[in-house]
N, C-alpha and C. Protein backbone atom coordinates (compact mmCIF):
# COMPACT_ATOMS: atom_id res chain seq x y z
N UNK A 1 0.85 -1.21 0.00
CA UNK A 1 0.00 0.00 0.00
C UNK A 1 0.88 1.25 0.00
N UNK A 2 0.66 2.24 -0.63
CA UNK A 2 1.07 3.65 -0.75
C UNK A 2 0.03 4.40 -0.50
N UNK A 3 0.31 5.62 0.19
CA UNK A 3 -0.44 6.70 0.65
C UNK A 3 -0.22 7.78 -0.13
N UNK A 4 0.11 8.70 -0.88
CA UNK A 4 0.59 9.83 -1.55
C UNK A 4 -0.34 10.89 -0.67
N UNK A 5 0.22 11.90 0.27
CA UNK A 5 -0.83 13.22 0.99
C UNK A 5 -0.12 14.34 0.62
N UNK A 6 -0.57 15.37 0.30
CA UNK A 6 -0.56 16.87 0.22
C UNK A 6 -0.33 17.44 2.04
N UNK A 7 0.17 18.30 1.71
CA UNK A 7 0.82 18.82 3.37
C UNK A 7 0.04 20.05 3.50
N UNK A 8 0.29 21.04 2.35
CA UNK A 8 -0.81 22.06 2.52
C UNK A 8 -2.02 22.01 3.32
N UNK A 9 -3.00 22.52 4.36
CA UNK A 9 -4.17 22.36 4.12
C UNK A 9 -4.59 20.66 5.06
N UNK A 10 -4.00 19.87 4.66
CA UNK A 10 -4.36 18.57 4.77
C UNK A 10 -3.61 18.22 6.05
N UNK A 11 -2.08 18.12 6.10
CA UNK A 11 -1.22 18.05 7.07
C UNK A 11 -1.05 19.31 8.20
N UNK A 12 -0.94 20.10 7.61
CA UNK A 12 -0.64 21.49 8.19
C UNK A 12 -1.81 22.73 8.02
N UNK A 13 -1.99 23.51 9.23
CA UNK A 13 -3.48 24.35 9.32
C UNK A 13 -2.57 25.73 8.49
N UNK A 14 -2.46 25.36 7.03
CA UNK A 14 -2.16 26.70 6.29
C UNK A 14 -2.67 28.14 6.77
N UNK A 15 -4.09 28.53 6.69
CA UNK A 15 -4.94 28.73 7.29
C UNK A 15 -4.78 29.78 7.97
N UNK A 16 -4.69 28.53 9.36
CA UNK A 16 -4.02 29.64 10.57
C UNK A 16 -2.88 30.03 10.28
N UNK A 17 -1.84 29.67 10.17
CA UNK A 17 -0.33 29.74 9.59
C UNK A 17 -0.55 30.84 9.50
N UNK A 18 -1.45 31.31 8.12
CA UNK A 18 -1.05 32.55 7.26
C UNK A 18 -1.79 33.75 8.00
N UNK A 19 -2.59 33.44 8.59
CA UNK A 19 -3.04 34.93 9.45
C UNK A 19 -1.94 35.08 10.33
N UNK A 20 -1.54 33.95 11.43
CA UNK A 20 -0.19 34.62 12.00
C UNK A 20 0.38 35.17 11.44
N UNK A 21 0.60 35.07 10.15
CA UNK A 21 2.35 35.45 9.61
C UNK A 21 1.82 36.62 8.99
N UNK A 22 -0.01 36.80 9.29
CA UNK A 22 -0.16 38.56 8.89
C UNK A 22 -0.26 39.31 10.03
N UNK A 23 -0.32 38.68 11.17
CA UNK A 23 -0.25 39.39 12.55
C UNK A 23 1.03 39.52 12.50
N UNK A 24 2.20 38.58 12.26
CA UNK A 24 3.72 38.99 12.61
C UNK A 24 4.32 40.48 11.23
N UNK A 25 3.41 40.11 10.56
CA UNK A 25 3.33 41.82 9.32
C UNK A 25 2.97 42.81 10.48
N UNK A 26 1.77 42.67 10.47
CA UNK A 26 1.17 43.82 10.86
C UNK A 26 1.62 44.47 12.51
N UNK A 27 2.59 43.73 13.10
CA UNK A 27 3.21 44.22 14.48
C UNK A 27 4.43 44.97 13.62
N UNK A 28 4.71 44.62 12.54
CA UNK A 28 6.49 45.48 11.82
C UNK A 28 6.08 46.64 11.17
N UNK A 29 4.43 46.57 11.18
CA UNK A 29 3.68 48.11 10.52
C UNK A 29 3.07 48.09 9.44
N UNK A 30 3.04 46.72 8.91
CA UNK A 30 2.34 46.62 7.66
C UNK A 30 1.45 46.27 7.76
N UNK A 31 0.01 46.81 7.55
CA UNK A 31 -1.25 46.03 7.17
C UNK A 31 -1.95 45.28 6.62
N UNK A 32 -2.53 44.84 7.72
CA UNK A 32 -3.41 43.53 6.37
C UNK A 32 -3.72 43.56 4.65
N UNK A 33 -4.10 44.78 4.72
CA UNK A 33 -4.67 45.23 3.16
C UNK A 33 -3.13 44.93 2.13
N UNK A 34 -2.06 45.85 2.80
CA UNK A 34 -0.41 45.90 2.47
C UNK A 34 -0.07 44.13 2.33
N UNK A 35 -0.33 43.22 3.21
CA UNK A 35 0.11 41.67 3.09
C UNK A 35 -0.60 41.40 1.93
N UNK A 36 -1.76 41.31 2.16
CA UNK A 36 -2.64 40.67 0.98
C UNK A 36 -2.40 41.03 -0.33
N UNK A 37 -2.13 42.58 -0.68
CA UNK A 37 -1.85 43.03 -1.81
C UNK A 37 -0.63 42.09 -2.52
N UNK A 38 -0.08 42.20 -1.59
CA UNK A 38 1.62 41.57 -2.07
C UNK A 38 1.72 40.46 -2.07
N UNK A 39 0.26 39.43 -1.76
CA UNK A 39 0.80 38.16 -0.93
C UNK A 39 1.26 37.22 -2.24
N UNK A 40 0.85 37.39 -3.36
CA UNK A 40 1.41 37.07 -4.29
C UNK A 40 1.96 37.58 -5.76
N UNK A 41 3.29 37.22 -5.87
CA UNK A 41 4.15 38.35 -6.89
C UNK A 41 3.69 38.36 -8.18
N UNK A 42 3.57 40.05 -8.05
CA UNK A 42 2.53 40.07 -9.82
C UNK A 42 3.81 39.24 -10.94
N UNK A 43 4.87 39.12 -10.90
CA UNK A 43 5.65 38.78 -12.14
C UNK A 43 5.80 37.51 -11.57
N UNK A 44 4.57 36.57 -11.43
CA UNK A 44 4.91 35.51 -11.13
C UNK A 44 3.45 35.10 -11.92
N UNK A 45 3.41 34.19 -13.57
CA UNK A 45 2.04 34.66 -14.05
C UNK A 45 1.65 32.64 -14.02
N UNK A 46 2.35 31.84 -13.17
CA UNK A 46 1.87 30.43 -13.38
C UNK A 46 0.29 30.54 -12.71
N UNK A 47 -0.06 29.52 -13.45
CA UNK A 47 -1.99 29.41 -12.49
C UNK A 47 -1.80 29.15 -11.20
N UNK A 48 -0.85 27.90 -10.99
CA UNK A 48 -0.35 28.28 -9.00
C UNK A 48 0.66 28.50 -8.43
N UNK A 49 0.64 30.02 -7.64
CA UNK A 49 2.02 30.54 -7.58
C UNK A 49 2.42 29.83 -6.47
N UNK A 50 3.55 30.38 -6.12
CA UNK A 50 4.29 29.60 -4.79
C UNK A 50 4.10 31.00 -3.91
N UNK A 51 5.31 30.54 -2.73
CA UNK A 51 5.11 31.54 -1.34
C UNK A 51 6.04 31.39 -0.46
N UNK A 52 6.95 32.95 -0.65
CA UNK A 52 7.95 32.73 0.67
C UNK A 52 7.93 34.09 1.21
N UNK A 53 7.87 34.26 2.54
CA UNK A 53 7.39 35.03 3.20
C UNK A 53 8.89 36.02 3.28
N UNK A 54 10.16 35.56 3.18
CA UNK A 54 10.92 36.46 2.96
C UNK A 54 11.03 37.38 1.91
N UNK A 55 10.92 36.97 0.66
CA UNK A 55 10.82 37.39 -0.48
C UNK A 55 9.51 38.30 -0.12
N UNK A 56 8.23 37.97 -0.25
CA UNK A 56 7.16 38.68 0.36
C UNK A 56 7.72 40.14 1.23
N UNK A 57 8.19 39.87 2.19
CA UNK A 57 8.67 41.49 2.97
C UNK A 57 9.38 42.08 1.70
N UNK A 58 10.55 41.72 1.40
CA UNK A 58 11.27 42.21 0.52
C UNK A 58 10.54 42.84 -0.67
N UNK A 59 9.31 42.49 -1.42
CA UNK A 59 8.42 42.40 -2.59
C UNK A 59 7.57 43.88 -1.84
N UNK A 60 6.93 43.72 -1.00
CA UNK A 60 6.40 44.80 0.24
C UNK A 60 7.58 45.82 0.36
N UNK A 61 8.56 46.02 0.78
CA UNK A 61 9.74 46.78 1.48
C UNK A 61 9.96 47.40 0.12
N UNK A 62 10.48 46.49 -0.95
CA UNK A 62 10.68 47.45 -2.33
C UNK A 62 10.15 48.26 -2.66
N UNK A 63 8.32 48.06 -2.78
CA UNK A 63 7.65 49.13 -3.21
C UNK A 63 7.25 50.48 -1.92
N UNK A 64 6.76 49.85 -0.52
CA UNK A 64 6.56 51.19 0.08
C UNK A 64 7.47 51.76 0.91
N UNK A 65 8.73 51.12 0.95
CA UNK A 65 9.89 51.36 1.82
C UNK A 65 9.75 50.68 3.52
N UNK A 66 10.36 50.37 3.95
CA UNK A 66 10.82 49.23 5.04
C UNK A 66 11.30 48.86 5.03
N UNK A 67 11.61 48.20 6.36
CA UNK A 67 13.06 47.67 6.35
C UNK A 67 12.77 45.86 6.49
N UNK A 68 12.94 45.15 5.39
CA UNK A 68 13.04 44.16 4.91
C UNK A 68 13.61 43.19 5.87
N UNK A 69 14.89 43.90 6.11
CA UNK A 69 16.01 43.26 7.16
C UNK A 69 15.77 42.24 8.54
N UNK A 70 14.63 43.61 9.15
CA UNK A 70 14.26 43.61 10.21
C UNK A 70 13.39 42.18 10.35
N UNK A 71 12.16 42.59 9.27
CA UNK A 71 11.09 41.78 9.17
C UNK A 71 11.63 39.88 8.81
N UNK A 72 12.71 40.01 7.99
CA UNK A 72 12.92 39.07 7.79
C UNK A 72 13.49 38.03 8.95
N UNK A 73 14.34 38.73 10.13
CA UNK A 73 14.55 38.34 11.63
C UNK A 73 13.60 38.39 12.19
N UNK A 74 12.15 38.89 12.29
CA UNK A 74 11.27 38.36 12.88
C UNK A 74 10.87 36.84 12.43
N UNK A 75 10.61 36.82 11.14
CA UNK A 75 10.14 35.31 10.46
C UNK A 75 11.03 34.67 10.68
N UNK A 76 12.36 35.02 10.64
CA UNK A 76 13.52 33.84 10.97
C UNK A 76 12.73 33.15 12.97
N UNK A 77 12.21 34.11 13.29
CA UNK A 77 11.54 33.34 14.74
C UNK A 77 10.90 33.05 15.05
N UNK A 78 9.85 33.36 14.33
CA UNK A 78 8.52 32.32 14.00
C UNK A 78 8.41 31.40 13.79
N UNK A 79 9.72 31.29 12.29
CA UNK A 79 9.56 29.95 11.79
C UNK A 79 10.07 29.00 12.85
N UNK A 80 10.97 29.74 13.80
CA UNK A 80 11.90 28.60 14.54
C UNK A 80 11.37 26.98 14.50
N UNK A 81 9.58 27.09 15.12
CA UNK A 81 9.28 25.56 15.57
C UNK A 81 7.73 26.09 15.29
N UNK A 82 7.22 25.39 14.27
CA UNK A 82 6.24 25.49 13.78
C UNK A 82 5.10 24.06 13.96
N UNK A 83 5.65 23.37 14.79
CA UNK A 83 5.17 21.94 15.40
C UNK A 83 3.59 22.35 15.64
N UNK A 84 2.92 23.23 16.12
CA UNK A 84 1.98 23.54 16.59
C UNK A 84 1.07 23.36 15.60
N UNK A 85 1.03 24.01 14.27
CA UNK A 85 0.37 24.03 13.11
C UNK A 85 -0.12 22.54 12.69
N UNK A 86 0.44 21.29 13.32
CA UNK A 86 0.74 19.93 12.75
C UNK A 86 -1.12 19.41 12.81
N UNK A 87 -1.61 19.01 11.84
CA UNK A 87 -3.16 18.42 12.40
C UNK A 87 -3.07 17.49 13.72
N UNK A 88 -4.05 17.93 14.77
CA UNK A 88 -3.88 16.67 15.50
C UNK A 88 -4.26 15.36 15.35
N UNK A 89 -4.33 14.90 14.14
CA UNK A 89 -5.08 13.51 13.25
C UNK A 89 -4.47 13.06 12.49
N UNK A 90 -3.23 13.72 12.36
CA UNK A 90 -2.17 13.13 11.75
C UNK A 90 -1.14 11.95 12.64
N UNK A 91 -1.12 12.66 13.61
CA UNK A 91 0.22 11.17 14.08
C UNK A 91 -0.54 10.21 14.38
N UNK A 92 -1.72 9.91 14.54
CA UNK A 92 -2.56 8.63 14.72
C UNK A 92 -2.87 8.40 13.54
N UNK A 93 -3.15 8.89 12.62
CA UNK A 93 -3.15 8.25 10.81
C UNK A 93 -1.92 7.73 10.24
N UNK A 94 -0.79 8.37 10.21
CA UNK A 94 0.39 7.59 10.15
C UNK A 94 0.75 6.42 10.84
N UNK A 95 0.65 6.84 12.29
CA UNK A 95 1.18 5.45 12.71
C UNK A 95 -0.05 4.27 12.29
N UNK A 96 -1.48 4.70 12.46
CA UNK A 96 -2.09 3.18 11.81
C UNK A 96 -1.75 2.73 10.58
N UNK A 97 -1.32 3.80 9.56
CA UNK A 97 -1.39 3.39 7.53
C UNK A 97 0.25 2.82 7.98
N UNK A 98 1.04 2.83 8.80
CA UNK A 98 2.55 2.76 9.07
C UNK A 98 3.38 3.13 8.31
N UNK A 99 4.14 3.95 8.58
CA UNK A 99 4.60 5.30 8.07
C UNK A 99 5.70 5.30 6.90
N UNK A 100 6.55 3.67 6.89
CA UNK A 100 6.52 3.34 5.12
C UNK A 100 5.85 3.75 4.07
N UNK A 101 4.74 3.50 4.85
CA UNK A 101 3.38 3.63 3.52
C UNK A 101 3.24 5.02 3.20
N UNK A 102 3.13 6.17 3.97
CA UNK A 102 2.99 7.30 3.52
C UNK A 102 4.06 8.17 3.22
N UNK A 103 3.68 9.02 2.43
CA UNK A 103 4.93 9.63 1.10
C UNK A 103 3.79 11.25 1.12
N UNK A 104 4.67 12.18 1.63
CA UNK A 104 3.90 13.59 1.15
C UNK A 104 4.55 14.05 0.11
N UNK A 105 3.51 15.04 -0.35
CA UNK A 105 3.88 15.11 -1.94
C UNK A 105 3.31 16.61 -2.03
N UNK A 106 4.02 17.61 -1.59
CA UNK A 106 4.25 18.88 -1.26
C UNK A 106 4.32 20.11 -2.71
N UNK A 107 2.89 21.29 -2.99
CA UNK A 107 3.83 21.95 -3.94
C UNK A 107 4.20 23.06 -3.79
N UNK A 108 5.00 23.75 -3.64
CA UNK A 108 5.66 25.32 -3.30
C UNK A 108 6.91 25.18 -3.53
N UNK A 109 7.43 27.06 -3.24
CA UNK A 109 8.44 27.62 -3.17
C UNK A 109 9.52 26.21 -2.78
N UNK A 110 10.48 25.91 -3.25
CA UNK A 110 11.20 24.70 -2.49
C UNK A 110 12.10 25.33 -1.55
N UNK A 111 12.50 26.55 -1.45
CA UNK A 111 13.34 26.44 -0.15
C UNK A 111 12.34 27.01 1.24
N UNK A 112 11.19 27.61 0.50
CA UNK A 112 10.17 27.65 1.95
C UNK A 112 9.47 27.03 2.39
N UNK A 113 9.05 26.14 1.47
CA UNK A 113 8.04 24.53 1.65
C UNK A 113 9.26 23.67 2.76
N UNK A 114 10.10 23.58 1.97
CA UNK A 114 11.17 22.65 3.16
C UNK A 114 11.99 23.14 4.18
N UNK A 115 11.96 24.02 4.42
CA UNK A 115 11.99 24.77 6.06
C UNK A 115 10.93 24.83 7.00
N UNK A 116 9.49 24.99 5.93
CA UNK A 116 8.37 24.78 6.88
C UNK A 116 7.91 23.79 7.32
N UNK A 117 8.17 22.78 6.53
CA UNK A 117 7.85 21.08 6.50
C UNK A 117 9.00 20.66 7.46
N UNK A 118 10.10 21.25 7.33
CA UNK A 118 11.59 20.53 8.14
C UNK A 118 11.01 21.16 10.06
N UNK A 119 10.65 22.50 9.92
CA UNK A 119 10.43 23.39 11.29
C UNK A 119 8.99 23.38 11.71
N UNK A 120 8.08 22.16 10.84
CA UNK A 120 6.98 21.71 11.66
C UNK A 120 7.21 20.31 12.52
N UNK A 121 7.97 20.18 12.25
CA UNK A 121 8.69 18.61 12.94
C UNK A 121 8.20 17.37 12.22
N UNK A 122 7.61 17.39 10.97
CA UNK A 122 7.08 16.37 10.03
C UNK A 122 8.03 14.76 10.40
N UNK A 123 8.92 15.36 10.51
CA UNK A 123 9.72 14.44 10.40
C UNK A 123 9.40 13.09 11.86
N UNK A 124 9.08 13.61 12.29
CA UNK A 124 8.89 12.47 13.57
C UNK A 124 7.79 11.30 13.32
N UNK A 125 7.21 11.87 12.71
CA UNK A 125 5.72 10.92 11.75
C UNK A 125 5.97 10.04 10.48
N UNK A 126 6.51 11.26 9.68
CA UNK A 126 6.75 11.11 8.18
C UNK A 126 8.05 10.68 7.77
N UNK A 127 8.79 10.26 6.86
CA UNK A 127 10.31 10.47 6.78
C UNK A 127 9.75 10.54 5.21
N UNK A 128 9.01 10.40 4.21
CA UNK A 128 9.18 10.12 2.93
C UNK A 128 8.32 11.64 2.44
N UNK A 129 9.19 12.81 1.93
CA UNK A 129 8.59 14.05 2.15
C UNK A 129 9.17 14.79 0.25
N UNK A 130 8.92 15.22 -0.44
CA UNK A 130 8.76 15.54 -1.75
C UNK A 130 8.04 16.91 -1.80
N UNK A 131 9.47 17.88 -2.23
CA UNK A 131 8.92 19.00 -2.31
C UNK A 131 9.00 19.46 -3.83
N UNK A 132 7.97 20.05 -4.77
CA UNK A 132 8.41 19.89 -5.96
C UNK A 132 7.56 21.71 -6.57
N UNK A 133 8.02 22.27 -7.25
CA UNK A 133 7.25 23.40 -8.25
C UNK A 133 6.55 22.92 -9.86
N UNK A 134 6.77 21.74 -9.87
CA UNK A 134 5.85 21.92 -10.76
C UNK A 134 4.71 20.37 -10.48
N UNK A 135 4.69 19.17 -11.30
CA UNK A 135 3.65 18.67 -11.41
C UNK A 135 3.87 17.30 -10.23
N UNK A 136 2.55 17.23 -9.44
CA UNK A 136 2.94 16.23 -8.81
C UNK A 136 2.95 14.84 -8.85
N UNK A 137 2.28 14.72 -10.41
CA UNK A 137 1.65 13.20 -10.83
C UNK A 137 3.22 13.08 -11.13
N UNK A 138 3.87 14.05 -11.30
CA UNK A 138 5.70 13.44 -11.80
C UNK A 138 6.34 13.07 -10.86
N UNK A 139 6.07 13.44 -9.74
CA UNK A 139 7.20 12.84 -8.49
C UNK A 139 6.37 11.87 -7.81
N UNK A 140 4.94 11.36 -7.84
CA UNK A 140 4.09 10.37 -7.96
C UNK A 140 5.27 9.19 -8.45
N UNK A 141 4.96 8.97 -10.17
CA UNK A 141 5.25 8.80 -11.51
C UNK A 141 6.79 7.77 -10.54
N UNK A 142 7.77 8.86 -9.99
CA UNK A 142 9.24 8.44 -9.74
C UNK A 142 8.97 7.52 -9.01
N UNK A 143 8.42 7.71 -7.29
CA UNK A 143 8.79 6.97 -6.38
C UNK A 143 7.72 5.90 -6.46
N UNK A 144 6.58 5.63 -7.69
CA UNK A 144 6.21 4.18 -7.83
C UNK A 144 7.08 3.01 -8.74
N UNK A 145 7.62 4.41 -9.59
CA UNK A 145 9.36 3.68 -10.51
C UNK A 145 10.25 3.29 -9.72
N UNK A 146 11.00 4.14 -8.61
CA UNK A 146 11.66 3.54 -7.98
C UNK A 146 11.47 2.61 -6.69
N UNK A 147 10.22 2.26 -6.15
CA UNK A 147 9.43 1.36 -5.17
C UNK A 147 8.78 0.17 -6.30
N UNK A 148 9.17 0.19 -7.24
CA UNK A 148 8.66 -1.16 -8.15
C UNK A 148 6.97 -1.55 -7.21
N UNK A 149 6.49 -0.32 -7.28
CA UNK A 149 4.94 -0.18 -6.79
C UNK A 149 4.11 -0.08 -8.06
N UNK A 150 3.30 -1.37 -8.23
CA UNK A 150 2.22 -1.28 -9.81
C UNK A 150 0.80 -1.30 -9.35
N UNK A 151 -0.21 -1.80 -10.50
CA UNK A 151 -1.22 -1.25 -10.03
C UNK A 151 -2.31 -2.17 -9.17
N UNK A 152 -1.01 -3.33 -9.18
CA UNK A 152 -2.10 -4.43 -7.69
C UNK A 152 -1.68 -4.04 -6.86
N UNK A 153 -0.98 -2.91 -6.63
CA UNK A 153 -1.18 -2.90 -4.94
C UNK A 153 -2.38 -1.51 -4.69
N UNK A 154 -2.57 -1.36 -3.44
CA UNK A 154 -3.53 -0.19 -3.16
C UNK A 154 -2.68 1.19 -3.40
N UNK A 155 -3.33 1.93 -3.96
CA UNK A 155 -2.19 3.39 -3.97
C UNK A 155 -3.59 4.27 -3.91
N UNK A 156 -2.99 5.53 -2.87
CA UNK A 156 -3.86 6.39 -2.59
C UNK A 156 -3.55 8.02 -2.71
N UNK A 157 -4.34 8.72 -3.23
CA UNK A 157 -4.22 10.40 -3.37
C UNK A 157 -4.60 10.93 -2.39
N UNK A 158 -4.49 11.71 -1.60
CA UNK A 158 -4.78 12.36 -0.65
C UNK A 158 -4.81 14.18 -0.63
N UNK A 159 -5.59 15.13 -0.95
CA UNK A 159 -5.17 16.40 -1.71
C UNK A 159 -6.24 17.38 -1.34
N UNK A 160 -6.12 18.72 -1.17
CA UNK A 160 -7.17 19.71 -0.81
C UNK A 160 -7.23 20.63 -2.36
N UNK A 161 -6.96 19.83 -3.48
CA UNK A 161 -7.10 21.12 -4.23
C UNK A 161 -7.41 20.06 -5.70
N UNK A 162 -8.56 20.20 -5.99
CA UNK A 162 -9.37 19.55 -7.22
C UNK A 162 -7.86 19.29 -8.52
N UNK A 163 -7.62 20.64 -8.57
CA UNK A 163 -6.80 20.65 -9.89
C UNK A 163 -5.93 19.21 -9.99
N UNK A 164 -4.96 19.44 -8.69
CA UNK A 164 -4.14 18.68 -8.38
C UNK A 164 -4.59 17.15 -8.78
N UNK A 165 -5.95 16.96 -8.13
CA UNK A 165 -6.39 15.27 -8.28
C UNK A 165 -6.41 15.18 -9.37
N UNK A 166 -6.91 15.75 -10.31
CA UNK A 166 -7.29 15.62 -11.72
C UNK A 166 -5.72 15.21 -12.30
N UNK A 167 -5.47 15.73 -12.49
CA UNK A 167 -4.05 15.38 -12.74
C UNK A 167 -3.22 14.23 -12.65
N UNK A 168 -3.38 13.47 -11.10
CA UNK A 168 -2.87 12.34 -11.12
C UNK A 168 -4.04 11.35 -11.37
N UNK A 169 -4.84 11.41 -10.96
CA UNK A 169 -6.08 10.47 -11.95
C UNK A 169 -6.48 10.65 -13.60
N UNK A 170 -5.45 11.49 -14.31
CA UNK A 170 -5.38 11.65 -15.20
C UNK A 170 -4.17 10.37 -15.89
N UNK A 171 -3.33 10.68 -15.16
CA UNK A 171 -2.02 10.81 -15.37
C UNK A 171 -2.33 8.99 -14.93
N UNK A 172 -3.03 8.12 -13.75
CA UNK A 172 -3.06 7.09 -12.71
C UNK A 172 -4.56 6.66 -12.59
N UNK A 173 -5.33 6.58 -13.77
CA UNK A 173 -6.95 5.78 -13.04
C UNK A 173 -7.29 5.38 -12.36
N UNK A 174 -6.06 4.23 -11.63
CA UNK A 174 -6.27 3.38 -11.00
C UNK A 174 -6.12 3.87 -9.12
N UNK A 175 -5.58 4.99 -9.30
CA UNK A 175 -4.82 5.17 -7.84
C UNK A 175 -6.57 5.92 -7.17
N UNK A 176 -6.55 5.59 -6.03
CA UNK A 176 -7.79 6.10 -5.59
C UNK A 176 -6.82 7.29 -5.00
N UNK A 177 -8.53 8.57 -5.51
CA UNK A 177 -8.45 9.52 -5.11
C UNK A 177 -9.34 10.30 -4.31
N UNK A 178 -8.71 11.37 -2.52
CA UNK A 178 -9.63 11.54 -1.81
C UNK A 178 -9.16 13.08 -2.19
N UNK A 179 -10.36 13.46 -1.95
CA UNK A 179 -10.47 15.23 -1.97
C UNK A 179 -10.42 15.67 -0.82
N UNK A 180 -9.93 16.38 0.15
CA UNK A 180 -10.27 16.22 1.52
C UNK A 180 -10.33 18.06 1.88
N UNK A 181 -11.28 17.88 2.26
CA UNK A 181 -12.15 19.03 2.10
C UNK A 181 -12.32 19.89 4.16
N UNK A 182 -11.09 19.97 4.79
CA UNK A 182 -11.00 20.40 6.14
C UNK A 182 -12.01 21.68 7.05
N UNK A 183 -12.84 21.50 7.67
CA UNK A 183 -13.42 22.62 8.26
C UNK A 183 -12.90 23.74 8.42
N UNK A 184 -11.01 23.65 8.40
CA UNK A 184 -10.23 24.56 8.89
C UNK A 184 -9.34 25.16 7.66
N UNK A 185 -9.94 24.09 6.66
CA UNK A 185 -9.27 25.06 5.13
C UNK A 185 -9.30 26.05 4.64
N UNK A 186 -8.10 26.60 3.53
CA UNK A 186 -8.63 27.36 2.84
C UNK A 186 -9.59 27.59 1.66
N UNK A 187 -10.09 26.19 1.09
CA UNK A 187 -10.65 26.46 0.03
C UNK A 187 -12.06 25.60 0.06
N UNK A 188 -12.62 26.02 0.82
CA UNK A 188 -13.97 25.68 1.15
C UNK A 188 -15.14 26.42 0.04
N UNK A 189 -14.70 26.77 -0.91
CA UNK A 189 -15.87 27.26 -1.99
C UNK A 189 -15.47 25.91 -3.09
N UNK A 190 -14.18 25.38 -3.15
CA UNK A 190 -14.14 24.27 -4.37
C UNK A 190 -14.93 22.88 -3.61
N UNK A 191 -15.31 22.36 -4.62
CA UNK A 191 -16.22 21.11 -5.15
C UNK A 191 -15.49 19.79 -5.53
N UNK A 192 -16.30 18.81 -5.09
CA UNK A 192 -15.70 17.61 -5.61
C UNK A 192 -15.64 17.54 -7.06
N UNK A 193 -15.26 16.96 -7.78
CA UNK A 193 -15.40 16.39 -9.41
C UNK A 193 -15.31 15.23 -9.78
N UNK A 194 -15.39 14.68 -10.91
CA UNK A 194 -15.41 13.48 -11.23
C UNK A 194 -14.30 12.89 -11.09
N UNK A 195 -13.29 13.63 -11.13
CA UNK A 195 -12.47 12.78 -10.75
C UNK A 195 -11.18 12.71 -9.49
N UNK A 196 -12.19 12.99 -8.32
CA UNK A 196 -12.20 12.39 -7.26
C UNK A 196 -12.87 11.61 -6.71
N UNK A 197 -12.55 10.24 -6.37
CA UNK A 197 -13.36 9.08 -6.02
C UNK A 197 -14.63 9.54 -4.67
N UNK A 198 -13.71 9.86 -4.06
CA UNK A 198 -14.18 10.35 -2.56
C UNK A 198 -14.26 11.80 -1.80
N UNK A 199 -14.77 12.02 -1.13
CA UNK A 199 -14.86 13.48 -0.17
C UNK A 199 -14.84 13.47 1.01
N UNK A 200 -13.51 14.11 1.98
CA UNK A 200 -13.32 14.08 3.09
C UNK A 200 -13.56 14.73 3.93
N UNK A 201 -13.68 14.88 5.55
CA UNK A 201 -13.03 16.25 6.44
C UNK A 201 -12.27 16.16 6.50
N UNK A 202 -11.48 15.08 6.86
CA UNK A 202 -10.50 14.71 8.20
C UNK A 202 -9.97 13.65 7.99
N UNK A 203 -8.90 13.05 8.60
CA UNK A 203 -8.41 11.91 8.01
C UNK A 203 -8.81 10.63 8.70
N UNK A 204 -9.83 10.87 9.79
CA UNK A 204 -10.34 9.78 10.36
C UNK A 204 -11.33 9.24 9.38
N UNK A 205 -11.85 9.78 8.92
CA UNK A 205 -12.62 9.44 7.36
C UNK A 205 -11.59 8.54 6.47
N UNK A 206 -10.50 9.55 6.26
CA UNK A 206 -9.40 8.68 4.86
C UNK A 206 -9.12 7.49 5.42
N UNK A 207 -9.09 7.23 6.73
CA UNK A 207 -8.66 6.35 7.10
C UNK A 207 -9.83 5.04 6.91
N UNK A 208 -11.02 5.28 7.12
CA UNK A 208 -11.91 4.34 7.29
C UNK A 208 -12.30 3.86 5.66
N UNK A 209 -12.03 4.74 4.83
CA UNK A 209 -11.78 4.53 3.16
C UNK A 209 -10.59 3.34 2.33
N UNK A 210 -9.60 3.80 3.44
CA UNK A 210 -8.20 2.91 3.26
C UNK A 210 -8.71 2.08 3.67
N UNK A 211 -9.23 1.73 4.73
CA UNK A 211 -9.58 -0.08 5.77
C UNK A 211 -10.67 -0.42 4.50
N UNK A 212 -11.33 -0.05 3.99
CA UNK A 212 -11.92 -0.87 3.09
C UNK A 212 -12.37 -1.25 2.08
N UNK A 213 -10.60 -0.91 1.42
CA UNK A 213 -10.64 -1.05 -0.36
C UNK A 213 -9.80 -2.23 0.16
C-alpha cells in the first residue's frame, strides 16, 4: 500500500499559519490590506504561484519602503518551531497506515516549503517528504518507478485542491483519489469532481476509506 498526501491544508493548518504570519506583518507596521496586496508576486504569471514570506517582505519593502532586514529576523523566529500548526489527526493516521506507507507530496516555493515542513517537525511521523514546483503526478510517476509499486497494490491520493487530483487520476486511473475538504481550510468554496473518487473532512474518514478497499 502507498499513501501519496498533500501537506498544505491537509497536514498542516495553512490557514491559521497565514493569518499569523499577517499578525507577525502587521506588528512590523504593515497592514493587512499591504500583506494581501503583495501576498502574491505580480511577475509571477503560473496558475499556482508559490510563497515565501521572505521574499514577500522584501516584494512589500521594495515598493513602500521598510526595512526588509528587520522583518525578515522576525520570520527567521517564527519559523523557529512550527510543530503547533501539525493536524492533530495526523500522528494517529500515520502510525495506523505505518509510516513506510505514507509519502507527502508537497507543492511550493522549495526552499520555503522545506523549512516549513523541516520546522513543523514532520519528520517524527513522516520520513518520505517531496517538495516539488511543478507537477505532482511526476514525483508520484518516480517513487512508484523507484518502489517497483504497480497497479495491484492499493495506492492512494490524498489532496485539498481539485486541480491537483485531476491530474494524477489523469495521469493514474487506477490510484484512488480523496479530496479532503477540512473545516479549517482554505478552500472551502471548491467542489468535488469526477475525478475524485471520494470526499473528506478529516483523516479519520481517509482512514476508514483505506480499511476498506
Amino acid at each position: 500500500m502507498k499513501i501519496f498526501i498533500d501537506f498544505d491544508d491537509v497536514i498542516f493548518n495553512t490557514k491559521q499559519f497565514k493569518e499569523d504570519l499577517k499578525d507577525l506583518f502587521s506588528a512590523q507596521g504593515i497592514s493587512p490590506e499591504v500583506f494581501g496586496r503583495y501576498y502574491r508576486d505580480p511577475a509571477d504569471n503560473r496558475a499556482v504561484k508559490t510563497f515565501n514570506p521572505w521574499m514577500h517582505a522584501a516584494l512589500i519593502c521594495g515598493e513602500i519602503g521598510c526595512d526588509a532586514e528587520k522583518i525578515g529576523k522576525a520570520i527567521d523566529i517564527f519559523m523557529g518551531d512550527i510543530s503547533r500548526y501539525i493536524f492533530p489527526d495526523v500522528p494517529g493516521f500515520v502510525d495506523r497506515a505505518g509510516k513506510s506507507n505514507v509519502c507527502v507530496v508537497s507543492f511550493g516555493n522549495a526552499e520555503f516549503q522545506n523549512k516549513k515542513i523541516r520546522n513543523s517537525q514532520l519528520e517524527k511521523y513522516i520520513k518520505d517528504v517531496f517538495v516539488t514546483e511543478g507537477a505532482k503526478c511526476e514525483v508520484i510517476a518516480e517513487v512508484l518507478r523507484d518502489e517497483k509499486i504497480g497497479k495491484d497494490k492499493k495506492i492512494f491520493f490524498i489532496d485539498d485542491r481539485v486541480e491537483q487530483i485531476h491530474e494524477v487520476k489523469e495521469k493514474f486511473p487506477y490510484i484512488v483519489t480523496i479530496f479532503i475538504k477540512r473545516p479549517e481550510g482554505r478552500y472551502q468554496e471548491m467542489e468535488k469532481e469526477g475525478c475524485c473518487n471520494f470526499q473528506i473532512r478529516n483523516l479519520a474518514e481517509a482512514e476508514k476509506i483505506i480499511n476498506r478497499r
